[in-house]
C-alpha atoms as a PDB file:
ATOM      1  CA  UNK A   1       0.000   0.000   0.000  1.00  0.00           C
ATOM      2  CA  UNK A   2       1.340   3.779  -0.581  1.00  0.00           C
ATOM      3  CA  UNK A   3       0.857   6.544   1.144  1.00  0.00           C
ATOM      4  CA  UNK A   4       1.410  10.233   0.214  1.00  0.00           C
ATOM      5  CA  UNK A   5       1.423  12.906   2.979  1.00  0.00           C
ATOM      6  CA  UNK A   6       1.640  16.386   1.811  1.00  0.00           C
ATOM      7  CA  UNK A   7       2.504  19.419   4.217  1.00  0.00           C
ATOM      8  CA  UNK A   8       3.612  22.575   3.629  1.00  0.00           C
ATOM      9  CA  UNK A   9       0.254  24.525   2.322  1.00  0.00           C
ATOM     10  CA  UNK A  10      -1.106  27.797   3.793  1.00  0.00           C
ATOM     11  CA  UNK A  11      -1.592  31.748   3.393  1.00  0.00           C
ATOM     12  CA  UNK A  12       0.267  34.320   1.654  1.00  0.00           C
ATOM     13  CA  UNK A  13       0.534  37.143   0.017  1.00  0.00           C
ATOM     14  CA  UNK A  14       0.959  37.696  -3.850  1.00  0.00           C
ATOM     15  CA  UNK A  15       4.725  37.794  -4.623  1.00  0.00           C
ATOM     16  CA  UNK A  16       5.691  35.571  -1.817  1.00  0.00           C
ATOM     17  CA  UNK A  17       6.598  32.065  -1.717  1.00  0.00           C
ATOM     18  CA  UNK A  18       5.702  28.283  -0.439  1.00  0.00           C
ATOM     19  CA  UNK A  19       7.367  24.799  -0.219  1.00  0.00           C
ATOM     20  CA  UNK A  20       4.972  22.237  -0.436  1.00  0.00           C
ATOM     21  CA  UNK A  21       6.140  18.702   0.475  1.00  0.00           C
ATOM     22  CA  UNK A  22       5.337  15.112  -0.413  1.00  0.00           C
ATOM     23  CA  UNK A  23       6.466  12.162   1.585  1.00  0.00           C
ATOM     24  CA  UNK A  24       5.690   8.954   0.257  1.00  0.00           C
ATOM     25  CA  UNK A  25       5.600   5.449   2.095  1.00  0.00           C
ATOM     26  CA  UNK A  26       4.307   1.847   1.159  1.00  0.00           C
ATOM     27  CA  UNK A  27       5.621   0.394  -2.153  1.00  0.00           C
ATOM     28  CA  UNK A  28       7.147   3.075  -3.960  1.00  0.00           C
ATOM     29  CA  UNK A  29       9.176   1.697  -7.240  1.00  0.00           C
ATOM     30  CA  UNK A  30       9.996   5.375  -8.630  1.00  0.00           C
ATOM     31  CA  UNK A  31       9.984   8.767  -7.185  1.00  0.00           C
ATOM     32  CA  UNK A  32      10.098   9.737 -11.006  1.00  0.00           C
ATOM     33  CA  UNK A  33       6.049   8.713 -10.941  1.00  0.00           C
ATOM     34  CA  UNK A  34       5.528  11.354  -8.176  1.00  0.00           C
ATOM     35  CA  UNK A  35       3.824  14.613  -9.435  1.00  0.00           C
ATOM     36  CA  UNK A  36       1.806  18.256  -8.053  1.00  0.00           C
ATOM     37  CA  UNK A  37      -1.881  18.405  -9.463  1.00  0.00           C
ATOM     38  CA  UNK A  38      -3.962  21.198  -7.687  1.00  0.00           C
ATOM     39  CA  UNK A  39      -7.656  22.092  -8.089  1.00  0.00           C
ATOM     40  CA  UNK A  40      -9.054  25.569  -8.145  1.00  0.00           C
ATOM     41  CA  UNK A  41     -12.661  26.437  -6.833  1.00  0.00           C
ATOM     42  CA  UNK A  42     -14.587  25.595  -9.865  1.00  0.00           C
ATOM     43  CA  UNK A  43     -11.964  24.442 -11.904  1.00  0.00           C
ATOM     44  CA  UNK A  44     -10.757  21.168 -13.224  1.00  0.00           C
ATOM     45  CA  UNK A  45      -7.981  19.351 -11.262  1.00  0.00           C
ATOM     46  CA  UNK A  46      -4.661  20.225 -13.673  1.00  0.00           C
ATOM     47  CA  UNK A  47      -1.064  18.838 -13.758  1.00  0.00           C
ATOM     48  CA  UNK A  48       0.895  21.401 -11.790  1.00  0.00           C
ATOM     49  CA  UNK A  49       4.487  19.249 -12.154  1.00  0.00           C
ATOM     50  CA  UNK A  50       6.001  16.324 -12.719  1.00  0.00           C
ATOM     51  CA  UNK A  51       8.799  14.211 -13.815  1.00  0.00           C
ATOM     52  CA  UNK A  52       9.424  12.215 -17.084  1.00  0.00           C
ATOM     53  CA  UNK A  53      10.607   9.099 -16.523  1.00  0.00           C
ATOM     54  CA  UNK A  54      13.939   9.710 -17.435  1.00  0.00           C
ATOM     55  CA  UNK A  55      13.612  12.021 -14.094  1.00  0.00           C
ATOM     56  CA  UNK A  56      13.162  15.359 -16.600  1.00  0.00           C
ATOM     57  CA  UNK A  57      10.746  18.086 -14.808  1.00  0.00           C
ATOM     58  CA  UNK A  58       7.951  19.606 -16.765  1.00  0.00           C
ATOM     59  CA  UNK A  59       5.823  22.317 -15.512  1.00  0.00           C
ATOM     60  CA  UNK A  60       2.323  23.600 -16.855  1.00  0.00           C
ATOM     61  CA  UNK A  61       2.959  26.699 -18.638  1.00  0.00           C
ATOM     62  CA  UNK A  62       1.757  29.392 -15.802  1.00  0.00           C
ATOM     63  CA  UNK A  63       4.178  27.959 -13.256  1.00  0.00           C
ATOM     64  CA  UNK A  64       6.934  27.851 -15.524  1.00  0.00           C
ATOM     65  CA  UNK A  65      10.137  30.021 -14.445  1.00  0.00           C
ATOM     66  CA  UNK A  66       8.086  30.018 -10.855  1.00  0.00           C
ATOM     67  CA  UNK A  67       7.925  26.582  -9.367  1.00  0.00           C
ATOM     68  CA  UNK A  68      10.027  24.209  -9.087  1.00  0.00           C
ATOM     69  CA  UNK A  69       9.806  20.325  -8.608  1.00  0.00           C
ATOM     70  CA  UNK A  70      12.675  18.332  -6.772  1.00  0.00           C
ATOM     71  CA  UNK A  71      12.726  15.204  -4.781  1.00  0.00           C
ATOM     72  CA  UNK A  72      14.910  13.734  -2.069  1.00  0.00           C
ATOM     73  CA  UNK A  73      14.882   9.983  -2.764  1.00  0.00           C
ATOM     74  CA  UNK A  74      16.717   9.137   0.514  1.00  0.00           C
ATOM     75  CA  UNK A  75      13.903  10.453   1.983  1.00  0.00           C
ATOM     76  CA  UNK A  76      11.366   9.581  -0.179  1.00  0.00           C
ATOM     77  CA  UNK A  77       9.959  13.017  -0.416  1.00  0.00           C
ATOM     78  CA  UNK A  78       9.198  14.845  -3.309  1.00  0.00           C
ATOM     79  CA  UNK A  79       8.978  19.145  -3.047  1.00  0.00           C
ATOM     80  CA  UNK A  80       7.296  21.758  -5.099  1.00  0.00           C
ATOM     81  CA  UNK A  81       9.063  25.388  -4.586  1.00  0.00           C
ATOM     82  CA  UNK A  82       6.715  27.956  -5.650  1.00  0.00           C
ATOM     83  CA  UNK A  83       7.977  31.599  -6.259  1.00  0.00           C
ATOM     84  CA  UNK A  84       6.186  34.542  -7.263  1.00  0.00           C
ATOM     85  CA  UNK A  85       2.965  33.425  -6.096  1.00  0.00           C
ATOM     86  CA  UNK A  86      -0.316  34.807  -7.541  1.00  0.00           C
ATOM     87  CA  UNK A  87      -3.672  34.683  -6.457  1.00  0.00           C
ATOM     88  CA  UNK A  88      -4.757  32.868  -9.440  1.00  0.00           C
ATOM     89  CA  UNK A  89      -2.106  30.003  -8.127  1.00  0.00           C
ATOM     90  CA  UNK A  90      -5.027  29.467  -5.227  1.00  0.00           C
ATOM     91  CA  UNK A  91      -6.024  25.886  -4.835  1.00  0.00           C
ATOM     92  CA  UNK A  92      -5.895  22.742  -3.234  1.00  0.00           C
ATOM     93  CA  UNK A  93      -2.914  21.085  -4.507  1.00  0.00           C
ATOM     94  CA  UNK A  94      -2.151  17.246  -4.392  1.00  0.00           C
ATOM     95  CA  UNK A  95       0.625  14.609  -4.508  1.00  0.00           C
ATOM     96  CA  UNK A  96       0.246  12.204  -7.222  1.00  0.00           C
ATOM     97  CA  UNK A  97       1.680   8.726  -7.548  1.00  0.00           C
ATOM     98  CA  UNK A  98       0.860   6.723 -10.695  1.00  0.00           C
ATOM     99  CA  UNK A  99       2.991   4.072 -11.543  1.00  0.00           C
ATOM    100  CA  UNK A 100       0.589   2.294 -13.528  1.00  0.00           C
ATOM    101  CA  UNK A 101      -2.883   1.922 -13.555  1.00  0.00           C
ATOM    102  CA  UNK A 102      -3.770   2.490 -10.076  1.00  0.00           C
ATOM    103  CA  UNK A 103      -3.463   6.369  -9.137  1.00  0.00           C
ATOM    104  CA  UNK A 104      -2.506   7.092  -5.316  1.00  0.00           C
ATOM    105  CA  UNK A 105      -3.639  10.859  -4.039  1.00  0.00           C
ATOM    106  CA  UNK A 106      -2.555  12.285  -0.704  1.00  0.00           C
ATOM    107  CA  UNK A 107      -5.254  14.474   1.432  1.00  0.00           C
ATOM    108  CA  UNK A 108      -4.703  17.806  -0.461  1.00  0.00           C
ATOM    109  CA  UNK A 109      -2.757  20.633   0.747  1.00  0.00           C
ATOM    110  CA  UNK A 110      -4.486  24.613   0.875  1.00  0.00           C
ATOM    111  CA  UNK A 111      -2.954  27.317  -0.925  1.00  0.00           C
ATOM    112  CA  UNK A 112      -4.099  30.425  -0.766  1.00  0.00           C
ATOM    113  CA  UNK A 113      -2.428  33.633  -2.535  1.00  0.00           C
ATOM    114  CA  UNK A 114      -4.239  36.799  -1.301  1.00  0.00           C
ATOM    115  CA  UNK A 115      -3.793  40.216  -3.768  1.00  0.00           C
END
């Protein structure tokens, strides 16, 4: 079984910045299959970041140049850095483990930008 614990979430102010973090335990066979997803009010869940599985990161396109994904397989931990934070970055955002079929979500983490 896997589990995915995310911490790190909370309130800030536009411009400032967060580090969200992922730890993983239970069967993981690649930290590579760890990715961010976050959900807006009223929007679709979207693919925040994430790794190829040659271990490459890839970023939607609003976060690029702002966030950044990095993991710490020792600890089996997996971070998203986000910079330059703007309201419109509000939303619940989730740890994502998918080494296959089966899809493995933490609880969701709260980030709220205020203007």
């Amino acid at each position: 079984q896997v589990q995915l614990v995310e911490s790190g979430g909370g309130l800030v102010q536009a411009g400032g910045s967060l580090r969200l973090s992922c730890r993983a335990s239970g069967s993981i066979f690649s930290m590579n299959y760890i990715g961010w997803y976050r959900r807006a009010p009223g929007k679709s869940r979207e693919l925040v970041a994430g790794f190829t599985l040659g271990g490459v990161a890839n970023y939607l396109d609003s976060v690029k140049s702002r966030f950044t994904i990095s993991r710490d397989n020792a600890k089996n931990t997996v971070y998203l850095q986000m910079n330059s934070l703007k309201p419109e970055d509000t939303a619940v955002y989730y740890c994502n483990y998918k080494p296959g079929r089966t899809d493995y979500w933490g609880q969701g983490t709260q980030v709220t930008v205020s203007s």
